[in-house]
C-alpha atoms as a PDB file:
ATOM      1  CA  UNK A   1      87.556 101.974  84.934  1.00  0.00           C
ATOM      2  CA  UNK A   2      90.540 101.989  87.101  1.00  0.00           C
ATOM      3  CA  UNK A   3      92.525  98.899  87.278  1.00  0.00           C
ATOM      4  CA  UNK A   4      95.114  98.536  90.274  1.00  0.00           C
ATOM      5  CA  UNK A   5      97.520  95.128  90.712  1.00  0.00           C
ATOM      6  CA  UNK A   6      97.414  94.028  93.889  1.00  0.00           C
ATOM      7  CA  UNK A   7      99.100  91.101  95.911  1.00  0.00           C
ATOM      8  CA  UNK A   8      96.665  90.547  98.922  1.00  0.00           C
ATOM      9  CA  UNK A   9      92.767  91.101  98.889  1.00  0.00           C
ATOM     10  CA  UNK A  10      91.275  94.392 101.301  1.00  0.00           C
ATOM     11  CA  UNK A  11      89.013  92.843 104.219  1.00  0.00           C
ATOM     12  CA  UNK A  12      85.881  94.575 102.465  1.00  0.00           C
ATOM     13  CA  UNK A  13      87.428  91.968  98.990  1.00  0.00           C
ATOM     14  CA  UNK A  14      87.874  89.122 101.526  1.00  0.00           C
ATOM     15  CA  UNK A  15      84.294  89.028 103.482  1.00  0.00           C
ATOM     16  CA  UNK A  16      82.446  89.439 100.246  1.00  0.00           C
ATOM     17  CA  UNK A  17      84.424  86.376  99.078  1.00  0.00           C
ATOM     18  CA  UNK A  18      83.224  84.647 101.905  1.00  0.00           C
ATOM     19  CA  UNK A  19      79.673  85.928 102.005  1.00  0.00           C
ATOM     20  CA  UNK A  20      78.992  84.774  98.246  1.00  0.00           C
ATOM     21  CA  UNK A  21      79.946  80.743  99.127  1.00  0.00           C
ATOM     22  CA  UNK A  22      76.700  79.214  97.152  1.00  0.00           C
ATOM     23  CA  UNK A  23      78.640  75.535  97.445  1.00  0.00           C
ATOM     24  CA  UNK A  24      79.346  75.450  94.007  1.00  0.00           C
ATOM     25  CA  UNK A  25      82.591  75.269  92.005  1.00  0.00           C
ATOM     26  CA  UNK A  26      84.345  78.501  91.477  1.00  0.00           C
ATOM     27  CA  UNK A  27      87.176  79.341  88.886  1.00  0.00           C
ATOM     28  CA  UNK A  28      89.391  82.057  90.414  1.00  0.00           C
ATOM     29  CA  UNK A  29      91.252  84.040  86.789  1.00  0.00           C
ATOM     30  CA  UNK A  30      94.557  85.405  87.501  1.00  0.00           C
ATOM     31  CA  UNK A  31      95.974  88.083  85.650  1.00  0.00           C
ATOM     32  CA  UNK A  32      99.488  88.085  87.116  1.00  0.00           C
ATOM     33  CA  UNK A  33     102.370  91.213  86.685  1.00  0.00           C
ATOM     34  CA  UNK A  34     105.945  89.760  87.248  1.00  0.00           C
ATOM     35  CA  UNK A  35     108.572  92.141  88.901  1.00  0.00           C
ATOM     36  CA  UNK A  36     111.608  92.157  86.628  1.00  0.00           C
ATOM     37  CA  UNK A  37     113.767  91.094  89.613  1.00  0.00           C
ATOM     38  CA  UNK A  38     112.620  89.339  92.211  1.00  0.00           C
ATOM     39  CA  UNK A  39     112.369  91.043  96.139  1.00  0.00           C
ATOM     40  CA  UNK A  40     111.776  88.698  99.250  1.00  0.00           C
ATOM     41  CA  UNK A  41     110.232  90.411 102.374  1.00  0.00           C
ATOM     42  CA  UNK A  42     113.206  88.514 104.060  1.00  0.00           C
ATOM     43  CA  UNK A  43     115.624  90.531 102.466  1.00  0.00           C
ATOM     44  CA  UNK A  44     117.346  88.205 101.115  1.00  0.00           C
ATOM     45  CA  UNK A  45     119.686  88.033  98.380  1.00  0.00           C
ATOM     46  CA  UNK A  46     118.607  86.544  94.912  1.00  0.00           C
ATOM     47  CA  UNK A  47     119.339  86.684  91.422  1.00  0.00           C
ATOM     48  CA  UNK A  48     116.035  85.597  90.812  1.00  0.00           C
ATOM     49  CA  UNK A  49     113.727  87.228  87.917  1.00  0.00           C
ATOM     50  CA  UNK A  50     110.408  87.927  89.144  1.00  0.00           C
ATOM     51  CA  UNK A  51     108.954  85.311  86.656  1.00  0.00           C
ATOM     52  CA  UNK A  52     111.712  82.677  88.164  1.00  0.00           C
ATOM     53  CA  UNK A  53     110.485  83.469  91.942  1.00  0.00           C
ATOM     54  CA  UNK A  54     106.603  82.852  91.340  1.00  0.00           C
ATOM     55  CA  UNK A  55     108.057  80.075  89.049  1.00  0.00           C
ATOM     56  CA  UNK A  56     109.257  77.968  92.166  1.00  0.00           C
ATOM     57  CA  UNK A  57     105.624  78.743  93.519  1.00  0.00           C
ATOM     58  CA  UNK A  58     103.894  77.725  90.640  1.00  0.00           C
ATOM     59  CA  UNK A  59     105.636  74.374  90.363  1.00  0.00           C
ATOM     60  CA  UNK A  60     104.630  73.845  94.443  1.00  0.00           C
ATOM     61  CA  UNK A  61     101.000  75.395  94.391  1.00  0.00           C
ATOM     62  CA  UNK A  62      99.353  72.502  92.321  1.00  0.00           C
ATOM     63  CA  UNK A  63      99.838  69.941  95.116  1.00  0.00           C
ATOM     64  CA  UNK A  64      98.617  72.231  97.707  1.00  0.00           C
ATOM     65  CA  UNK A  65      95.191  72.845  94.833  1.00  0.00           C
ATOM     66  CA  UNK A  66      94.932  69.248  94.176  1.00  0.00           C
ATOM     67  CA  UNK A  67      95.138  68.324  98.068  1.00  0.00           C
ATOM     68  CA  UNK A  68      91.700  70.533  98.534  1.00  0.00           C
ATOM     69  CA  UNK A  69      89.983  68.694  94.829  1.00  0.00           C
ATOM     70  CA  UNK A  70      90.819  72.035  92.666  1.00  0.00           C
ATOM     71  CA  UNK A  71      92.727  72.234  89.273  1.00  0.00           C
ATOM     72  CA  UNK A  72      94.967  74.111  87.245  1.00  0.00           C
ATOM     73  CA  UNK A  73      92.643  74.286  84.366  1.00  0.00           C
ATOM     74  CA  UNK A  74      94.497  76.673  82.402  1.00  0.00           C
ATOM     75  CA  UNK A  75      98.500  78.807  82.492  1.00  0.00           C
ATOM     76  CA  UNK A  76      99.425  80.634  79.500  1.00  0.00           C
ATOM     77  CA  UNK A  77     101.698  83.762  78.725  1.00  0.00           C
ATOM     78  CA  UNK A  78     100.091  87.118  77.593  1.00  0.00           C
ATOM     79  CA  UNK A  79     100.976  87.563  74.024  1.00  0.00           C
ATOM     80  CA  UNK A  80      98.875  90.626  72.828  1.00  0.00           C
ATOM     81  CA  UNK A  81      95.980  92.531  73.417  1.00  0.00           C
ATOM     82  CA  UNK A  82      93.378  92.458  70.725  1.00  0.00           C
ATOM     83  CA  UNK A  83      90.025  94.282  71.897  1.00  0.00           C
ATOM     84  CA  UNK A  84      90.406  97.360  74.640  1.00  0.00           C
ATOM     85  CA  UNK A  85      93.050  99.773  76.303  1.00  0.00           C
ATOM     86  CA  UNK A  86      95.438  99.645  78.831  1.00  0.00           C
ATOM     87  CA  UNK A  87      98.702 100.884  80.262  1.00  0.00           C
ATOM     88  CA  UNK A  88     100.207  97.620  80.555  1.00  0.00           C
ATOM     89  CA  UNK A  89      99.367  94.299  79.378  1.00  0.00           C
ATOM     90  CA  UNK A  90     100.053  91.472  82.628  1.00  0.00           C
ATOM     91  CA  UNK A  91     102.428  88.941  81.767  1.00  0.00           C
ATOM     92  CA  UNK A  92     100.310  85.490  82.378  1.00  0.00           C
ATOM     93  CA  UNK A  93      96.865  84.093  82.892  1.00  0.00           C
ATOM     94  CA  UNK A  94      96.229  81.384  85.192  1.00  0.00           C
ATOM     95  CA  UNK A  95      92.649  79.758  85.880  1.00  0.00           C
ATOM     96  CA  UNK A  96      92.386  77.752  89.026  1.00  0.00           C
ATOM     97  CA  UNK A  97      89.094  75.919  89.709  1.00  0.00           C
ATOM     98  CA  UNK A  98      87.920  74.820  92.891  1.00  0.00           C
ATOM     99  CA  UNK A  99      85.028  73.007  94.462  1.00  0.00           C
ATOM    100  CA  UNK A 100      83.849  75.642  96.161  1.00  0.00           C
ATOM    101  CA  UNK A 101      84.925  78.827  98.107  1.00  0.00           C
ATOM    102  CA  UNK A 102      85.807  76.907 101.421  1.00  0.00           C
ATOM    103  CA  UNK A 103      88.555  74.532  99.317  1.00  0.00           C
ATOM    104  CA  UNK A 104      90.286  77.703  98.452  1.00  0.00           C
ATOM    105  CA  UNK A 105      89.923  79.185 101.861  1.00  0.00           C
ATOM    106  CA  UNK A 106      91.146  75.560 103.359  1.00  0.00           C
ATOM    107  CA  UNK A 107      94.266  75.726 100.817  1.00  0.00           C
ATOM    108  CA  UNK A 108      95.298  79.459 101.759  1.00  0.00           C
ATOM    109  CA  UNK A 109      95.174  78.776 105.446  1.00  0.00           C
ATOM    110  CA  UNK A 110      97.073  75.592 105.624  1.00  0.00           C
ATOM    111  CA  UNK A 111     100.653  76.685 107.129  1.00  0.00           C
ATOM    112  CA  UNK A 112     103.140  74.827 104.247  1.00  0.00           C
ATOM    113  CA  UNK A 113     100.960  77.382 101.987  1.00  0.00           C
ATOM    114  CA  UNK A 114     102.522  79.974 103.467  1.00  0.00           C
ATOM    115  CA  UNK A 115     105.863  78.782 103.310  1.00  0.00           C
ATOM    116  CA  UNK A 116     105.348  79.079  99.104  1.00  0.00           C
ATOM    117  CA  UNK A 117     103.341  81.969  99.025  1.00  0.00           C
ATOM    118  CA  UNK A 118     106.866  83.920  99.748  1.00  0.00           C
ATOM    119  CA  UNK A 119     107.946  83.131  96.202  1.00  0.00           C
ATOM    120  CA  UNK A 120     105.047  84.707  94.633  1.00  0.00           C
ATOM    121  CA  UNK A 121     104.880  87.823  96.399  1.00  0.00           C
ATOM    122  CA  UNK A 122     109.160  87.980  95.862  1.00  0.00           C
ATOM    123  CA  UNK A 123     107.720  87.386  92.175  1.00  0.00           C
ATOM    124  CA  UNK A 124     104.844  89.132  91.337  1.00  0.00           C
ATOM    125  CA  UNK A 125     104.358  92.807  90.725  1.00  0.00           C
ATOM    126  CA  UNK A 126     101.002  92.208  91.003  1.00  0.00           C
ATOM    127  CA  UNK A 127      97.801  90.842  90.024  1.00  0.00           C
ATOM    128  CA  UNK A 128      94.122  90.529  89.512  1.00  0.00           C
ATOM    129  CA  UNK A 129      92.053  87.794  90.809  1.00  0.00           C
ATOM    130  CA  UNK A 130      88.641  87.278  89.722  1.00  0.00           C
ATOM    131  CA  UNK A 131      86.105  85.355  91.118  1.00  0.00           C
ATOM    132  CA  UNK A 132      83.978  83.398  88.172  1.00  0.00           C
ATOM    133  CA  UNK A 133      81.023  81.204  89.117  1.00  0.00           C
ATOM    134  CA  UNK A 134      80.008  78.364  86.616  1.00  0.00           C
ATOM    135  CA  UNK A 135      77.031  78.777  84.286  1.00  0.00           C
ATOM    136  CA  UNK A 136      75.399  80.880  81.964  1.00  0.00           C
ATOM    137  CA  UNK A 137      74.734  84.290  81.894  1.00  0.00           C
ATOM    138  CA  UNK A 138      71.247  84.783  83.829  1.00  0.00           C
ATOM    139  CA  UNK A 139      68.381  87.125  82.247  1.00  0.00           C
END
């Protein structure tokens, strides 16, 4: 299994997102890298730790979640790893549920997103960002 952080989904990651909208609520997992300082496309200057930058987007994002009906159902730091392998562990977990696909969509579009999404890609290494649909497993 190879694992690659990444900031922004592939077109291929983004219409498959799309295709699988069923209506129903959706809990989006983020595993989340920090940089260990933090580097604004804009070049400029900052002090900033990466875990300060996404910090300022964090404290931002939940109106922007709550203004579509979603919730921060869960933030927590990475502590340890206790079952499996890998190179590095990410730094936090973050689980963000929404009403459906089209909330999320609606929430990532809206222009004063954008202006706060600068602070997590100054911030963030990288991440993972799973798409979880509620329910049990099927047989």
């Amino acid at each position: 299994m190879n694992v690659e952080n990444k900031l922004v989904a592939n077109k291929e990651q983004i219409r498959g997102f799309m295709k699988e909208d069923a209506g129903t609520p959706v809990h989006m997992v983020n595993l989340l890298k920090f940089k260990d300082k933090a580097e604004y496309e804009d070049g400029r200057e900052t002090d900033l730790t990466g875990q300060q930058a996404y910090a300022i987007y964090s404290a931002e994002i939940k109106g922007h979640i709550e203004k579509v009906g979603g919730q921060i159902v869960f933030e927590g730091q990475v502590s340890q790893l206790l079952v499996g392998e890998v190179e590095d562990l990410w730094d936090m977990i973050a689980v963000v549920r929404y009403p459906d696909v089209q909330a999320m969509v609606k929430m990532t579009s809206d222009p004063a997103y954008s202006e706060i999404a600068i602070h997590r890609i100054a911030g963030l290494e990288g991440q993972l960002n799973i798409k979880t649909l509620e329910g049990p497993l099927t047989p």
